[in-house]
N, C-alpha and C. Protein backbone atom coordinates (compact mmCIF):
# COMPACT_ATOMS: atom_id res chain seq x y z
N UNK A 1 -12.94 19.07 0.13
CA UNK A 1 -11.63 18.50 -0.13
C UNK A 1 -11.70 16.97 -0.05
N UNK A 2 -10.96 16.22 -1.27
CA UNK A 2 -10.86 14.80 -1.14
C UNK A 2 -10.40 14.27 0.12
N UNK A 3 -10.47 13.11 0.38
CA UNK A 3 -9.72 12.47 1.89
C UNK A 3 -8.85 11.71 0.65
N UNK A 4 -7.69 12.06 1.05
CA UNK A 4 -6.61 11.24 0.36
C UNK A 4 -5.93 9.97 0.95
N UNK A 5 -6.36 10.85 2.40
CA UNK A 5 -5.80 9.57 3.39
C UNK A 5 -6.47 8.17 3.15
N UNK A 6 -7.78 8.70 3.33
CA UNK A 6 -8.75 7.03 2.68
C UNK A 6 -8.09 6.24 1.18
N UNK A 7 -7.56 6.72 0.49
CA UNK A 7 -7.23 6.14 -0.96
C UNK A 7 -5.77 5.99 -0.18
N UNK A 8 -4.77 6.56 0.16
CA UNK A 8 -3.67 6.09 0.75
C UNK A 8 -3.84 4.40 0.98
N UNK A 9 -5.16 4.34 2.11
CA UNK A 9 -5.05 3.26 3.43
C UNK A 9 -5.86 2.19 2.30
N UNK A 10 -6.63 2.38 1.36
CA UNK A 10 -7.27 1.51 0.04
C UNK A 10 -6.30 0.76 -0.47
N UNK A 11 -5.36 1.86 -0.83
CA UNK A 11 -4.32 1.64 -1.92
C UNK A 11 -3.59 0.39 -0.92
N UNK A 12 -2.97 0.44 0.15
CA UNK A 12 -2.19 -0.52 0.98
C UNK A 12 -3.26 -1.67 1.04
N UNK A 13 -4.44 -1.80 1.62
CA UNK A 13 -5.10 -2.60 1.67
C UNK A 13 -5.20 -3.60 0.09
N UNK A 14 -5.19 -2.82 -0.57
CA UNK A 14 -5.52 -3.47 -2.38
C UNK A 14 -4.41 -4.07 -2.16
N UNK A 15 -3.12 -3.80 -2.24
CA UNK A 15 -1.56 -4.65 -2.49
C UNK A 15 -1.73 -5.68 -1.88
N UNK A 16 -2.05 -5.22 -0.29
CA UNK A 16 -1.47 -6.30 1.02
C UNK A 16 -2.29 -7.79 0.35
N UNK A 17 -3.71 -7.36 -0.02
CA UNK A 17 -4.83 -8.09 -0.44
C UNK A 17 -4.47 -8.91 -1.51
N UNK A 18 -3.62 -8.54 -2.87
CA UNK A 18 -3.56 -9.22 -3.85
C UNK A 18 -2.19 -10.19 -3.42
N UNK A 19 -1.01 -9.57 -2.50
CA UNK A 19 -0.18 -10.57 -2.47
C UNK A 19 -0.06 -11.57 -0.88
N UNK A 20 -1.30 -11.13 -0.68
CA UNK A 20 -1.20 -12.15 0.62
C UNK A 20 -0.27 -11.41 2.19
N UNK A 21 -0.05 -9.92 1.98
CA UNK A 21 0.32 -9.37 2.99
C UNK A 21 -0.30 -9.42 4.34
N UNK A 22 0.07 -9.27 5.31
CA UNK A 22 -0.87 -8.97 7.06
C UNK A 22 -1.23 -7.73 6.99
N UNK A 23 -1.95 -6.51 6.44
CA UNK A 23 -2.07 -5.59 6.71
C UNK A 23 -3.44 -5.31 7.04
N UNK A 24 -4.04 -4.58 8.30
CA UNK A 24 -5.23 -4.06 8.71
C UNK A 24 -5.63 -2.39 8.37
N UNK A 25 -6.88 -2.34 8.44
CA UNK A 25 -6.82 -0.96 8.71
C UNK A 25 -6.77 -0.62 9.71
N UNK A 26 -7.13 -1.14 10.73
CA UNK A 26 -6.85 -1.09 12.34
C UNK A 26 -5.10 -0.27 12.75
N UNK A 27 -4.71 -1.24 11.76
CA UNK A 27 -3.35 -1.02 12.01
C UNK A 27 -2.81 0.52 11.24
N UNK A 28 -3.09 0.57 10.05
CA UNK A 28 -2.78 1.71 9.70
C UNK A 28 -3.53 2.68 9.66
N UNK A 29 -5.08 3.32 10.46
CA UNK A 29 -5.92 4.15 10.89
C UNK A 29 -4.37 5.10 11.95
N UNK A 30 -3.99 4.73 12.61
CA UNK A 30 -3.21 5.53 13.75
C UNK A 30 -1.49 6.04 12.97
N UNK A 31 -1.65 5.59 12.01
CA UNK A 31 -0.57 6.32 11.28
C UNK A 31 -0.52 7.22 10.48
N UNK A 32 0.25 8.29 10.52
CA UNK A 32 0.47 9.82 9.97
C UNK A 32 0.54 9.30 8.34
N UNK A 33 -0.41 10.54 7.76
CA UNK A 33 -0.15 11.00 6.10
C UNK A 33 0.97 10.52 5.98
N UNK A 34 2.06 11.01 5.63
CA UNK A 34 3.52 10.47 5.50
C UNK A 34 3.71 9.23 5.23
N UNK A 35 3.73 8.59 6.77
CA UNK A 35 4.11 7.24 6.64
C UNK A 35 3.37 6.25 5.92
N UNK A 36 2.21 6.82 5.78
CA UNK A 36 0.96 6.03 4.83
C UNK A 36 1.45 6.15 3.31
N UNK A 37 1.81 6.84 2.74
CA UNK A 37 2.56 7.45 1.76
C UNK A 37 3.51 6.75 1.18
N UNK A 38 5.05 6.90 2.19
CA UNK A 38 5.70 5.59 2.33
C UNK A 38 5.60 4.50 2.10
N UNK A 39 5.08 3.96 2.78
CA UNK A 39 4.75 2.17 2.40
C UNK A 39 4.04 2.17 1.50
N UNK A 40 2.79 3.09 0.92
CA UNK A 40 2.14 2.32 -0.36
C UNK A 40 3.28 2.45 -0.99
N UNK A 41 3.92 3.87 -1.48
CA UNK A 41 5.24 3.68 -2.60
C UNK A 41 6.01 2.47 -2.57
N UNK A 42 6.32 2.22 -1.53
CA UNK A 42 7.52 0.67 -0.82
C UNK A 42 6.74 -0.49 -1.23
N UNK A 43 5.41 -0.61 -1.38
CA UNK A 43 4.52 -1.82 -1.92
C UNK A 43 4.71 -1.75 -3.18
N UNK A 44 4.52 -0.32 -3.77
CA UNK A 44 4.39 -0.69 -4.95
C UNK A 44 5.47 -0.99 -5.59
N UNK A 45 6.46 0.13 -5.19
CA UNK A 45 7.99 -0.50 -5.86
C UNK A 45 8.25 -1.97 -5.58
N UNK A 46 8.32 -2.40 -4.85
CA UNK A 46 8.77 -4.24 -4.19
C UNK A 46 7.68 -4.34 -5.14
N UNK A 47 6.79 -4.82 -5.61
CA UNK A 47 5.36 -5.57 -5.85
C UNK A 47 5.40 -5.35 -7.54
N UNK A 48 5.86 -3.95 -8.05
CA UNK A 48 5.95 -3.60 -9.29
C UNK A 48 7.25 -4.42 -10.01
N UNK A 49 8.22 -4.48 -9.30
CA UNK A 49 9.48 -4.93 -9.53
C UNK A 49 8.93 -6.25 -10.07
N UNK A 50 8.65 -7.31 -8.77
CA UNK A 50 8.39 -8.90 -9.30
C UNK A 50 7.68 -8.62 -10.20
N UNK A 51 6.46 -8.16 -10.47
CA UNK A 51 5.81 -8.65 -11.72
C UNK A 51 6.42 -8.06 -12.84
N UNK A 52 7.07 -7.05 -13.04
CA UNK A 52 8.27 -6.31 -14.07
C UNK A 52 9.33 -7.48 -14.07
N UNK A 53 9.91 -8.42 -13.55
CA UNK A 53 11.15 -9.61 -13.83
C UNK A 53 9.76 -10.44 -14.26
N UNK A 54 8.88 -11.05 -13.47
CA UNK A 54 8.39 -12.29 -13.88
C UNK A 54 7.59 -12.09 -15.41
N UNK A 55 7.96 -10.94 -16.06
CA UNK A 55 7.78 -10.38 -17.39
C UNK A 55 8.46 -10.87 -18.34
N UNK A 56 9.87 -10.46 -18.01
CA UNK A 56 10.81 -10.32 -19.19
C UNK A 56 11.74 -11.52 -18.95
């Protein structure tokens, strides 16, 4: 079975990384599937948005 969790905690790390966020893996290693889940969606929506206006 894939570790999804690892691409979850990638996926946050990639965002935090391109816009200059504080995010560790330190920090998000001790947090539940779920909430890992959460915030990438919450990155990507916030993060998708600006570059979707600084578009059009």
């Amino acid at each position: 079975m894939k570790d999804y969790r690892e691409l979850y905690i990638q996926g946050i790390l990639d965002i935090a990384e391109e816009h200059g966020l504080d995010y560790t893996r330190e920090q998000l290693d001790p947090m539940p599937e779920d909430e890992l889940i959460a915030l990438r969606d919450r990155l990507r929506m916030k993060y998708e948005n600006i570059h979707f206006k600084r578009y059009c």
